[in-house]
N, C-alpha and C. Protein backbone atom coordinates (compact mmCIF):
# COMPACT_ATOMS: atom_id res chain seq x y z
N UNK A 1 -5.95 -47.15 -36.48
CA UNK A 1 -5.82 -48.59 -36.38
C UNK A 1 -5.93 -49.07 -34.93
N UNK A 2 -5.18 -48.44 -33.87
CA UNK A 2 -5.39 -48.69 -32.47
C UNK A 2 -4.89 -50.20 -32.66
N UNK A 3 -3.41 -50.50 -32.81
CA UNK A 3 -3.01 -51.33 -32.89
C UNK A 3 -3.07 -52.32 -31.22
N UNK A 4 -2.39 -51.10 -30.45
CA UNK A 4 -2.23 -51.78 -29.02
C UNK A 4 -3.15 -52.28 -28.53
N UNK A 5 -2.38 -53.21 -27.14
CA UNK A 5 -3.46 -54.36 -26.40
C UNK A 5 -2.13 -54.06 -25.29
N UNK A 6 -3.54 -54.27 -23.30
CA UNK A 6 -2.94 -53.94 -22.59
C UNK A 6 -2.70 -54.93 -21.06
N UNK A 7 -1.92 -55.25 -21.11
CA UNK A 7 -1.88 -56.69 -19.72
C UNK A 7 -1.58 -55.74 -18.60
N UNK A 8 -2.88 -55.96 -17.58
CA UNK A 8 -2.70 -55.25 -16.01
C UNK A 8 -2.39 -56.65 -15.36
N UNK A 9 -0.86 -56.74 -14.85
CA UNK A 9 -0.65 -57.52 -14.10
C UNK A 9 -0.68 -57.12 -12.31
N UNK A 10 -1.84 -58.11 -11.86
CA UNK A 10 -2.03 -57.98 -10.21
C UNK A 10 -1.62 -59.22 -9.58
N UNK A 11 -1.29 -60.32 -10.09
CA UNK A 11 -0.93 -61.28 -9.05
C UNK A 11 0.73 -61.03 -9.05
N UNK A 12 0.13 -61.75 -7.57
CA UNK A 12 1.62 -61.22 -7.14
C UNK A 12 2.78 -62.35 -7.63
N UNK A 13 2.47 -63.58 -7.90
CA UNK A 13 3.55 -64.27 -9.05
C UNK A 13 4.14 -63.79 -9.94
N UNK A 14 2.65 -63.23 -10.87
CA UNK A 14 3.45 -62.93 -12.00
C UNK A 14 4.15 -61.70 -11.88
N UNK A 15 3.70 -60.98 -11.02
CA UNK A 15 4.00 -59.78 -10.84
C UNK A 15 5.89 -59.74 -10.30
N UNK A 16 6.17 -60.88 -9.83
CA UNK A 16 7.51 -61.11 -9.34
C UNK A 16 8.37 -61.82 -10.39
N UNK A 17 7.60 -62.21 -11.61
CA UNK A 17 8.17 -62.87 -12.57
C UNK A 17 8.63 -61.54 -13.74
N UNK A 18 7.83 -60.46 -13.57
CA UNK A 18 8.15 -59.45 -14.53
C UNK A 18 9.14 -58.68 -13.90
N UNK A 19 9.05 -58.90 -12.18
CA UNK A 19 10.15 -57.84 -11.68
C UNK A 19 11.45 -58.78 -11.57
N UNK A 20 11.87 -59.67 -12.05
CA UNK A 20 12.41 -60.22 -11.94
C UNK A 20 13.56 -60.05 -13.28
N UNK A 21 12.73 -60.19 -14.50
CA UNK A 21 13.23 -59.79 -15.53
C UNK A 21 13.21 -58.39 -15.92
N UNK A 22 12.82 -57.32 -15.29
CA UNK A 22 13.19 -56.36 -15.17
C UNK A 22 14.38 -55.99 -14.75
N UNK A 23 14.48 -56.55 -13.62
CA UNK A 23 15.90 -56.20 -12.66
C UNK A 23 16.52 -56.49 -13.75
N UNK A 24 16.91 -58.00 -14.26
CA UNK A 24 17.81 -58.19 -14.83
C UNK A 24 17.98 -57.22 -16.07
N UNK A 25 17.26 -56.89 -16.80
CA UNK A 25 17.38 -55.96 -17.92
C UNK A 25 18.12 -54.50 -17.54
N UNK A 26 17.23 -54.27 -16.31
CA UNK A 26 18.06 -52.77 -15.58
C UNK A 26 19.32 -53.32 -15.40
N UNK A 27 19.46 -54.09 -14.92
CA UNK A 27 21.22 -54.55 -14.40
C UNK A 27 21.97 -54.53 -15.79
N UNK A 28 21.69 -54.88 -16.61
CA UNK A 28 22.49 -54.20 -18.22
C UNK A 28 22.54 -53.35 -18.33
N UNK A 29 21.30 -52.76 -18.26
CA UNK A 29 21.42 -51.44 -19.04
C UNK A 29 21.91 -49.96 -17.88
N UNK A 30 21.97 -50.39 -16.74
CA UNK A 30 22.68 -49.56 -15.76
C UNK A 30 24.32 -49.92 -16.10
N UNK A 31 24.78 -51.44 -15.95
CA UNK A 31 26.03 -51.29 -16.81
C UNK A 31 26.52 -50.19 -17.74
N UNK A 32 25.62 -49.71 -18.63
CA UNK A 32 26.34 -49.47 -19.60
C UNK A 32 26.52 -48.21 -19.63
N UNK A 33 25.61 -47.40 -18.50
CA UNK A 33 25.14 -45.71 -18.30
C UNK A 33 26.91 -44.88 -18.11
N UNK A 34 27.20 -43.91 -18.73
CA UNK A 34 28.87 -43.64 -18.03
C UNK A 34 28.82 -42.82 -17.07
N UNK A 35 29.73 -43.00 -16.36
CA UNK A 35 28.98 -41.94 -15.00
C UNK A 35 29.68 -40.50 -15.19
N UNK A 36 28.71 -39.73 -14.72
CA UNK A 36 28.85 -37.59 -15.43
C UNK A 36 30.31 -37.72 -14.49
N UNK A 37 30.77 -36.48 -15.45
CA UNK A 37 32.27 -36.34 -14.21
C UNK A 37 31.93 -34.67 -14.21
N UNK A 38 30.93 -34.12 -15.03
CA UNK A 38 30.77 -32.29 -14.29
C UNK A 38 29.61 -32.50 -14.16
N UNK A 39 28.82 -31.62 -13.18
CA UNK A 39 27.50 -31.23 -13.18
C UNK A 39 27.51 -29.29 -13.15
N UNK A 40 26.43 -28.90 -13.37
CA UNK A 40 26.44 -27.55 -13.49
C UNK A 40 26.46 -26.68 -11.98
N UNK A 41 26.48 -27.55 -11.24
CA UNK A 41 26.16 -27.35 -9.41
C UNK A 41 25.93 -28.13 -8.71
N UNK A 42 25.52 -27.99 -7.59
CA UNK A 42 25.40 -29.35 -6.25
C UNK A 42 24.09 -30.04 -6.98
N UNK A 43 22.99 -28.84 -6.57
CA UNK A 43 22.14 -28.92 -7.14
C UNK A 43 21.40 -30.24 -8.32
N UNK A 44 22.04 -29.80 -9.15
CA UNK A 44 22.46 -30.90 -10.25
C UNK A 44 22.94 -32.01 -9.57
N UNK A 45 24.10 -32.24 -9.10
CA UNK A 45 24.70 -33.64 -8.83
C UNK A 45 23.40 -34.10 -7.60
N UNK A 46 22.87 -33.34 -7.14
CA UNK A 46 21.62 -33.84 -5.71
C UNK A 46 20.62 -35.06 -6.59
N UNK A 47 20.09 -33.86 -7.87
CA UNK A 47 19.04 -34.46 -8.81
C UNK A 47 19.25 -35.76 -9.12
N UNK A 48 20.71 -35.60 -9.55
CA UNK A 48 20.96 -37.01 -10.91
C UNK A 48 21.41 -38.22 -9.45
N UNK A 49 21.58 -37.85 -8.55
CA UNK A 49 22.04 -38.79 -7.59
C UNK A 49 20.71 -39.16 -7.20
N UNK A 50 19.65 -38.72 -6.87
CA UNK A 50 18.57 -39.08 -6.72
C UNK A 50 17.53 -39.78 -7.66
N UNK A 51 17.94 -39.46 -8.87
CA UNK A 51 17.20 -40.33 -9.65
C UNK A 51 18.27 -41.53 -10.19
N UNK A 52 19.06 -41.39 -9.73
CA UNK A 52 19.65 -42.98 -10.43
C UNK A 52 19.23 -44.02 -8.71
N UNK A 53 19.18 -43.13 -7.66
CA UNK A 53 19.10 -43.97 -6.91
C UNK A 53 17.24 -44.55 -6.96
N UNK A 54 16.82 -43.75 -7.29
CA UNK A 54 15.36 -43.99 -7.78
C UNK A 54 14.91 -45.50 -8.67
N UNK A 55 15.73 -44.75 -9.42
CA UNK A 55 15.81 -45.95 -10.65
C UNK A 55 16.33 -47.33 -10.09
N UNK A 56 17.68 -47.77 -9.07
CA UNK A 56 18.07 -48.76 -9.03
C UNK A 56 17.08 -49.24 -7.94
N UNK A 57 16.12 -48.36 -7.26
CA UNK A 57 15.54 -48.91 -6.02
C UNK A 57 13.86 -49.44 -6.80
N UNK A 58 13.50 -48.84 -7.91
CA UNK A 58 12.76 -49.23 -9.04
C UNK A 58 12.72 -50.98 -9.77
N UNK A 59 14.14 -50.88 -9.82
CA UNK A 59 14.39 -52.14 -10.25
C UNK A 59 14.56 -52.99 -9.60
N UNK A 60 15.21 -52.73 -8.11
CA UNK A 60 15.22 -53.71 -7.50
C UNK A 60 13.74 -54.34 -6.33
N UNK A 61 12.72 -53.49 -6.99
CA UNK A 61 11.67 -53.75 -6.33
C UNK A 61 10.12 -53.57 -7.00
N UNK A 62 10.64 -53.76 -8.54
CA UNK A 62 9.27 -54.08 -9.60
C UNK A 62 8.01 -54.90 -9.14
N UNK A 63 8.71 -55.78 -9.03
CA UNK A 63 8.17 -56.98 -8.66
C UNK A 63 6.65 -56.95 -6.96
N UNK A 64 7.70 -56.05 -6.36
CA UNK A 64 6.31 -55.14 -5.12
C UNK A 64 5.76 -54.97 -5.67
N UNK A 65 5.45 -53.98 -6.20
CA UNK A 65 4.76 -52.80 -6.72
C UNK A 65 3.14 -53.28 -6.85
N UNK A 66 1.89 -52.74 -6.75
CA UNK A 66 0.68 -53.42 -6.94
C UNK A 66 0.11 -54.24 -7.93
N UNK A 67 0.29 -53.29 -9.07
CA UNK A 67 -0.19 -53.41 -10.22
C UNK A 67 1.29 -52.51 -11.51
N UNK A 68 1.26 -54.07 -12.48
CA UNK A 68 2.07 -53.19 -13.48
C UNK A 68 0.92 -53.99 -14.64
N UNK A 69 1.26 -52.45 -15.60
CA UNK A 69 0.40 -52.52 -16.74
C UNK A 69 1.50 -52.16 -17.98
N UNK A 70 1.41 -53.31 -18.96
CA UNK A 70 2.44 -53.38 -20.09
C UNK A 70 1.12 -53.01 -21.22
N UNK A 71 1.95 -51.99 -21.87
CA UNK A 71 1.60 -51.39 -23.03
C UNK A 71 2.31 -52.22 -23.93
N UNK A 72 1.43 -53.01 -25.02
CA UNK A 72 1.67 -53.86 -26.20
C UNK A 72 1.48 -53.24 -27.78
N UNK A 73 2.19 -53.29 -28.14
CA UNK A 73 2.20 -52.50 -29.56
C UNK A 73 2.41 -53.83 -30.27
N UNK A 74 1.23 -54.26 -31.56
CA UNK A 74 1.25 -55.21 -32.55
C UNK A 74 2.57 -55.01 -33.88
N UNK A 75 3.23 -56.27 -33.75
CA UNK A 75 4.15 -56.03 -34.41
C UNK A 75 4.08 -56.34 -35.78
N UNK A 76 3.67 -55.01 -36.47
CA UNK A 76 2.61 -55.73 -38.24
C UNK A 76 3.67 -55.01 -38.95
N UNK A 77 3.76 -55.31 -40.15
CA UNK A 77 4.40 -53.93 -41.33
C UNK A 77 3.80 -53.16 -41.46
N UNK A 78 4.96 -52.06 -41.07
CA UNK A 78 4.43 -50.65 -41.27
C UNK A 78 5.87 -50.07 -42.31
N UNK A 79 5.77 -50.02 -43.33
CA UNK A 79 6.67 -49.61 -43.81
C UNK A 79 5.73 -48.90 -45.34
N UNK A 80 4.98 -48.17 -45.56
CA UNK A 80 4.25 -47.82 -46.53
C UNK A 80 5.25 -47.28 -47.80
N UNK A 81 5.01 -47.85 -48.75
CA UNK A 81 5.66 -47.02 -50.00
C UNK A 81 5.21 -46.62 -51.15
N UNK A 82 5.51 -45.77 -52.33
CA UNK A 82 5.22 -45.44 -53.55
C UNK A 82 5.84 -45.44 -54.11
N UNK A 83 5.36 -44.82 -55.47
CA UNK A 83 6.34 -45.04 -56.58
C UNK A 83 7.69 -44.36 -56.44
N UNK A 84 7.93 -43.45 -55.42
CA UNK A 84 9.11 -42.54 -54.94
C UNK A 84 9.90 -43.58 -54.27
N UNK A 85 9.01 -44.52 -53.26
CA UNK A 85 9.78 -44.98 -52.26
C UNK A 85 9.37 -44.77 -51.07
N UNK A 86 10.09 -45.69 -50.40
CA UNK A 86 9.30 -45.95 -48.54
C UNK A 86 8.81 -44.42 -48.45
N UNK A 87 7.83 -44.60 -47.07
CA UNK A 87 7.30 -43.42 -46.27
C UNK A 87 7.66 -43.84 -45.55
N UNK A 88 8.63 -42.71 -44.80
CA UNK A 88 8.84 -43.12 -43.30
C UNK A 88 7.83 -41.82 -42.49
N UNK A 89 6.91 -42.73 -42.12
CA UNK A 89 5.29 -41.67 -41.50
C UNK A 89 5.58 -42.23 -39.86
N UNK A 90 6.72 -42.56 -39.93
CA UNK A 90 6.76 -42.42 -37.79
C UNK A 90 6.31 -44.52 -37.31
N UNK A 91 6.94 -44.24 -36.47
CA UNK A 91 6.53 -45.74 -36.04
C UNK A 91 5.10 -46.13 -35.08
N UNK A 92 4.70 -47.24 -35.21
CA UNK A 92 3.43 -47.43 -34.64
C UNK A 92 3.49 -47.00 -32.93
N UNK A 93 4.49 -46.70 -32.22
CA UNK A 93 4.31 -46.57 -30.98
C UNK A 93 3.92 -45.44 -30.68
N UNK A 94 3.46 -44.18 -31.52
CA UNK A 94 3.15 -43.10 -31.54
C UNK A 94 1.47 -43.31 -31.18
N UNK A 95 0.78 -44.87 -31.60
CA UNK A 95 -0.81 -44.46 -31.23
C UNK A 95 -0.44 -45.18 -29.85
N UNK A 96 0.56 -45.47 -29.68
CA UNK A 96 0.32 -45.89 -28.03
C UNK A 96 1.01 -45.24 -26.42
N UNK A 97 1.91 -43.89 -27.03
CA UNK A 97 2.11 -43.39 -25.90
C UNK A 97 1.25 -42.18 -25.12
N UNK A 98 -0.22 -41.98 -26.44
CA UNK A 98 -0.31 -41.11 -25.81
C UNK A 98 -1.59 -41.70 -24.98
N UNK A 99 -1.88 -43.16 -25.46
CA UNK A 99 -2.55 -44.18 -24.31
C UNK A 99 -1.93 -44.31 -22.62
N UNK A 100 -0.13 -43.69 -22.81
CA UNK A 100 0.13 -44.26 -21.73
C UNK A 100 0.43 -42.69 -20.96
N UNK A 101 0.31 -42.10 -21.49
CA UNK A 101 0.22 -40.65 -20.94
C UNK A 101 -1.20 -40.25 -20.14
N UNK A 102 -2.14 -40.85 -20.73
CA UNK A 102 -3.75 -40.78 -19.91
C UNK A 102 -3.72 -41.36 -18.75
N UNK A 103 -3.23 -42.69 -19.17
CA UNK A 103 -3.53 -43.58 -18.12
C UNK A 103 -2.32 -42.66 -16.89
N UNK A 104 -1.06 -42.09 -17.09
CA UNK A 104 -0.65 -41.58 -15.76
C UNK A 104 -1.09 -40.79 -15.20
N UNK A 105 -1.72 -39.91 -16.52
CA UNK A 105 -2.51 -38.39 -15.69
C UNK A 105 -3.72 -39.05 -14.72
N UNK A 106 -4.49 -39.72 -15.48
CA UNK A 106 -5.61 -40.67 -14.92
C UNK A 106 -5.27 -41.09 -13.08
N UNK A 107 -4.38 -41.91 -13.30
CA UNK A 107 -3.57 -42.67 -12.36
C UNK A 107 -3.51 -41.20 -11.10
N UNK A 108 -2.65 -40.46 -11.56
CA UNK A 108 -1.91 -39.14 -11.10
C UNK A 108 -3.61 -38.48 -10.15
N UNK A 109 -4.54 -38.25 -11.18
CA UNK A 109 -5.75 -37.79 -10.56
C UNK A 109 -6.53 -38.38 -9.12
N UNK A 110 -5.83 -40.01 -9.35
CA UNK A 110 -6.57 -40.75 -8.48
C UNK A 110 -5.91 -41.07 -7.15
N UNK A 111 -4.76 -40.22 -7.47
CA UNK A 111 -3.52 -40.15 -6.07
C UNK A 111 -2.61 -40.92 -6.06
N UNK A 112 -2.14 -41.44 -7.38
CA UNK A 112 -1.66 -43.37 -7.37
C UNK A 112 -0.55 -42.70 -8.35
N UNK A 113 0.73 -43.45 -7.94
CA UNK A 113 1.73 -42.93 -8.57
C UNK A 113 1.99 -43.93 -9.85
N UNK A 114 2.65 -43.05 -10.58
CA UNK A 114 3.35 -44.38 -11.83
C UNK A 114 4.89 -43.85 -12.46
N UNK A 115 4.82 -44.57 -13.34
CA UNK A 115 6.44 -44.17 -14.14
C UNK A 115 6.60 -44.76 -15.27
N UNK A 116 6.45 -44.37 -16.14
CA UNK A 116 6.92 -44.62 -17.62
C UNK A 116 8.05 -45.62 -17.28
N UNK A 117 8.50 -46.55 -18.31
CA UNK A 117 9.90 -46.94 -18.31
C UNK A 117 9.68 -47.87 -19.51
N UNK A 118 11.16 -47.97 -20.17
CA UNK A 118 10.63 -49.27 -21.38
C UNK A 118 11.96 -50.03 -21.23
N UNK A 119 12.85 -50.11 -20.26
CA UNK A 119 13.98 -50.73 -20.15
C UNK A 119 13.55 -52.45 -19.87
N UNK A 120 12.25 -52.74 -19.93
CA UNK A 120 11.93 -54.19 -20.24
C UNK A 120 12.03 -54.59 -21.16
N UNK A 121 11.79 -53.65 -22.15
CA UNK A 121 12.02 -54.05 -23.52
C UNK A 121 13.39 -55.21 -23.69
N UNK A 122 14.46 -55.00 -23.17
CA UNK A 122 15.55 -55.68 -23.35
C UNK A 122 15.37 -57.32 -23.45
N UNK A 123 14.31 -57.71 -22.46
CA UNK A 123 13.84 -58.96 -22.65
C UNK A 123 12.46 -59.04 -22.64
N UNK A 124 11.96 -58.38 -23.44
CA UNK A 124 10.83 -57.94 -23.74
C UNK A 124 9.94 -59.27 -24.13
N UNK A 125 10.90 -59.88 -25.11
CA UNK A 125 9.89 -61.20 -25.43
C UNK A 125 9.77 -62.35 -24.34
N UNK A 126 10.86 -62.46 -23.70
CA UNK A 126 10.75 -63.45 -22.50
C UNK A 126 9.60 -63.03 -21.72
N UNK A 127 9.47 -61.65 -21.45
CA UNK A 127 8.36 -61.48 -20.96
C UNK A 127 6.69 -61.68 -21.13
N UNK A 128 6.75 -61.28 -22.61
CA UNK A 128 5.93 -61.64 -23.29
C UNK A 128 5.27 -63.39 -22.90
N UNK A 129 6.53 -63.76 -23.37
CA UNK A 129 6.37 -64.96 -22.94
C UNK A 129 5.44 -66.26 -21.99
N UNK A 130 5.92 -65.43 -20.68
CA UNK A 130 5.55 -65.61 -19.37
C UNK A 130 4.34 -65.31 -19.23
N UNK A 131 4.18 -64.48 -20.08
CA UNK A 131 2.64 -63.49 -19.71
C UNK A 131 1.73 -64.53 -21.02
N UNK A 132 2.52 -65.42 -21.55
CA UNK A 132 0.89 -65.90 -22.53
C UNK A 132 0.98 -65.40 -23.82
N UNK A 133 1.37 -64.27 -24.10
CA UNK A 133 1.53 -63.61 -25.32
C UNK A 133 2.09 -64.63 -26.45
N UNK A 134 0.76 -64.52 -27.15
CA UNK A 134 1.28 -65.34 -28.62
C UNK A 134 2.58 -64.75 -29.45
N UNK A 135 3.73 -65.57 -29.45
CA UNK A 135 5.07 -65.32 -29.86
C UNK A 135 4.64 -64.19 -31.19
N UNK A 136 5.42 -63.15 -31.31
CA UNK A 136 5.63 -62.46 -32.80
C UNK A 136 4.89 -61.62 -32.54
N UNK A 137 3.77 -61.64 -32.01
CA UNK A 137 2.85 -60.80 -32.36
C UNK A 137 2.44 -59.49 -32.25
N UNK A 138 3.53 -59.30 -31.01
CA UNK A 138 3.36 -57.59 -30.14
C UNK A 138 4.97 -57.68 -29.45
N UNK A 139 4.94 -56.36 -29.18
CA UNK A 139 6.76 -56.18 -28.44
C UNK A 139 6.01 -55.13 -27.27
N UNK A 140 6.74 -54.72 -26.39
CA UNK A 140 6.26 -53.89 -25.24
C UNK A 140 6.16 -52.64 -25.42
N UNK A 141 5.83 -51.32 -26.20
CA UNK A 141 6.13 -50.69 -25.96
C UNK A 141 6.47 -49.41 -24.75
N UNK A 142 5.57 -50.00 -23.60
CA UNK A 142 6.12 -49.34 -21.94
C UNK A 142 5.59 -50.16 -21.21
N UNK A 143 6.34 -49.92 -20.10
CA UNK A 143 5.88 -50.77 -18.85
C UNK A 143 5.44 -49.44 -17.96
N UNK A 144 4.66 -49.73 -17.08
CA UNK A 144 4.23 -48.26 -16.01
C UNK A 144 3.98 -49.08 -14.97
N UNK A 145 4.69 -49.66 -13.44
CA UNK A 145 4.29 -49.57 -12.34
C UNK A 145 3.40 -48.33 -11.66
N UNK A 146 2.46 -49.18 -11.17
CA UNK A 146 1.44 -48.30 -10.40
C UNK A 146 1.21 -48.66 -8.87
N UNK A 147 1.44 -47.84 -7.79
CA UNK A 147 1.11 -47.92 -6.71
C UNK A 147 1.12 -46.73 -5.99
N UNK A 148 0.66 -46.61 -4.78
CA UNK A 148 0.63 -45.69 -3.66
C UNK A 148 1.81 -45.16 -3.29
N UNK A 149 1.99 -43.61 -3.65
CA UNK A 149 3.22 -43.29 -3.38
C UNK A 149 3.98 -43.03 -1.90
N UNK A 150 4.87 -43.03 -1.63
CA UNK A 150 5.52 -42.99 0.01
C UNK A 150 5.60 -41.74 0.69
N UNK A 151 5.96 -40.42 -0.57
CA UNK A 151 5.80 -39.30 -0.41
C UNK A 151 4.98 -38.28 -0.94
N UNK A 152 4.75 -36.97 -0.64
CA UNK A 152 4.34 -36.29 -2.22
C UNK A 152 4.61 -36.26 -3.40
N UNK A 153 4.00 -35.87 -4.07
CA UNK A 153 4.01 -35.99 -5.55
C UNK A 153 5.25 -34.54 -6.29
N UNK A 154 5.88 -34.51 -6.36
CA UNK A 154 6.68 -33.37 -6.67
C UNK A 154 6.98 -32.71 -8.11
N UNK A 155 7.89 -31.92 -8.41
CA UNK A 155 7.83 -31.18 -10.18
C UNK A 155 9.21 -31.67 -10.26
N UNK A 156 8.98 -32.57 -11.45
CA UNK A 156 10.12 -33.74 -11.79
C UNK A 156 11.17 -32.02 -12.40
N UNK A 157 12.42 -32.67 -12.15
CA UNK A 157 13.12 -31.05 -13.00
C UNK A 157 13.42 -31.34 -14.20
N UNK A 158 12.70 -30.18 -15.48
CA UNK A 158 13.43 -30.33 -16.35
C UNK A 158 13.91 -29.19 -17.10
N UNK A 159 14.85 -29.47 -18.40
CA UNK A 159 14.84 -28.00 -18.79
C UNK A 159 13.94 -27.45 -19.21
N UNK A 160 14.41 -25.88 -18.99
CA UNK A 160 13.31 -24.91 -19.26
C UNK A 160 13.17 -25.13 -20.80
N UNK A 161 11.86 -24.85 -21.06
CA UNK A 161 11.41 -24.76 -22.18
C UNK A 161 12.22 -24.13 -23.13
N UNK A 162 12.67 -22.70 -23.35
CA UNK A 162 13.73 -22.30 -24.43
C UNK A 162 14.81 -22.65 -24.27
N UNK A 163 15.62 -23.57 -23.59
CA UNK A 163 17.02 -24.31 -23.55
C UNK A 163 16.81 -25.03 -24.53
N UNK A 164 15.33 -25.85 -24.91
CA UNK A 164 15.51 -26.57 -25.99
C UNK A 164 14.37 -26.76 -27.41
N UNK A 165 14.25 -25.23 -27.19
CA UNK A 165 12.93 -24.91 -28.42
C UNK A 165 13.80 -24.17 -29.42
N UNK A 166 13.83 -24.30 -30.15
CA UNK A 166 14.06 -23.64 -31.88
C UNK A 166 13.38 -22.88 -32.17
N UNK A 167 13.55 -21.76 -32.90
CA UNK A 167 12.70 -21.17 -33.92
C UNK A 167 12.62 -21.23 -34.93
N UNK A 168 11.95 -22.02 -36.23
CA UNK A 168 11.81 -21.33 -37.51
C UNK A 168 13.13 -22.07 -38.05
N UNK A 169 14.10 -22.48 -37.92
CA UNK A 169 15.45 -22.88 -37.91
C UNK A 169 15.88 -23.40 -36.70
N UNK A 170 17.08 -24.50 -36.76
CA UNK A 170 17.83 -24.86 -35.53
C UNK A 170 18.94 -23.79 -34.77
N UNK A 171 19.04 -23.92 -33.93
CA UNK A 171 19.88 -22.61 -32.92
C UNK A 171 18.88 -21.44 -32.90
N UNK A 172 17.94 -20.91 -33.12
CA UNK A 172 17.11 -19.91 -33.28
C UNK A 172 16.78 -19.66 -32.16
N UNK A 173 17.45 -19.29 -30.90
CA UNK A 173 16.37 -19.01 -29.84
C UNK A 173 15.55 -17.91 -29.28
N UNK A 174 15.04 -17.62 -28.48
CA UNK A 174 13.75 -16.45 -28.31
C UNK A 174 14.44 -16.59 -26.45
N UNK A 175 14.47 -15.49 -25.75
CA UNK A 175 14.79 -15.46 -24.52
C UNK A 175 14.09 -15.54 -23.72
């Protein structure tokens, strides 16, 4: 179906009108985060201190950024059923993240940094809004700031692969 449709915002108005309602959305939803009281090492507490400070310096500066490009997912019924009853076959944002996965590798190839995030969503339609978007019709499914990064590009940390792979069954692990 290729439901999605995609707004590259470059002026710098609007571009301060989305970081604007961004912040504010981050400013909730950082409210509500609880803050860790163990980490597994320094290590750990270095990481998570660095990416929350990431994140609040993210939000408080959307609105810079060159170019942001909102991933729009059409908001149609998807609820398919039979004579059994609903199919739940996954939600429509599945044909659009792996649109937004290209576009970073893409991005990534061309030396230009980005970042997933969907914490716009919170006022997702106001945004919409602003941007022209005929009411009802689509919700955000990601936002990705894109610009020139300050530093290198580094290996985001995550867990290792068998910390959270299964086998065959849940708890099943392979060493």
């Amino acid at each position: 179906m290729q439901p999605q449709q995609y707004i590259v915002v470059n002026d710098p108005e609007r571009r301060a009108v989305v970081g604007e309602w961004y912040r504010h959305a981050f400013d909730r939803y950082e409210a509500t985060l609880p803050e860790p009281t163990e980490f597994r090492d320094d290590e750990a507490r270095a990481s998570w201190e660095r990416t929350r400070a990431a994140s609040r310096h993210l939000a408080d500066h959307m609105g810079e950024v060159p170019v942001i490009v909102l991933f729009l997912q059409a908001r149609i019924p998807w609820a398919p059923a039979d004579a059994d009853g609903p199919l739940d076959i996954g939600r429509l944002d599945a044909s659009v993240y792996p649109a937004v996965q290209n576009f970073c590798i893409a991005a990534r190839a061309l030396g230009l940094g980005t970042t997933l995030t969907t914490v716009i969503r919170v006022y997702g339609d106001e945004v919409l809004d602003a941007l022209g978007v005929p009411a009802g019709r689509f919700e955000i499914a990601a936002l990705v700031p894109v610009g020139h990064p300050t530093g290198a590009f580094g290996v985001a940390p995550r867990k290792p692969a068998p910390a959270v792979t299964h086998w065959n069954e849940w708890g099943v692990k392979r060493r």
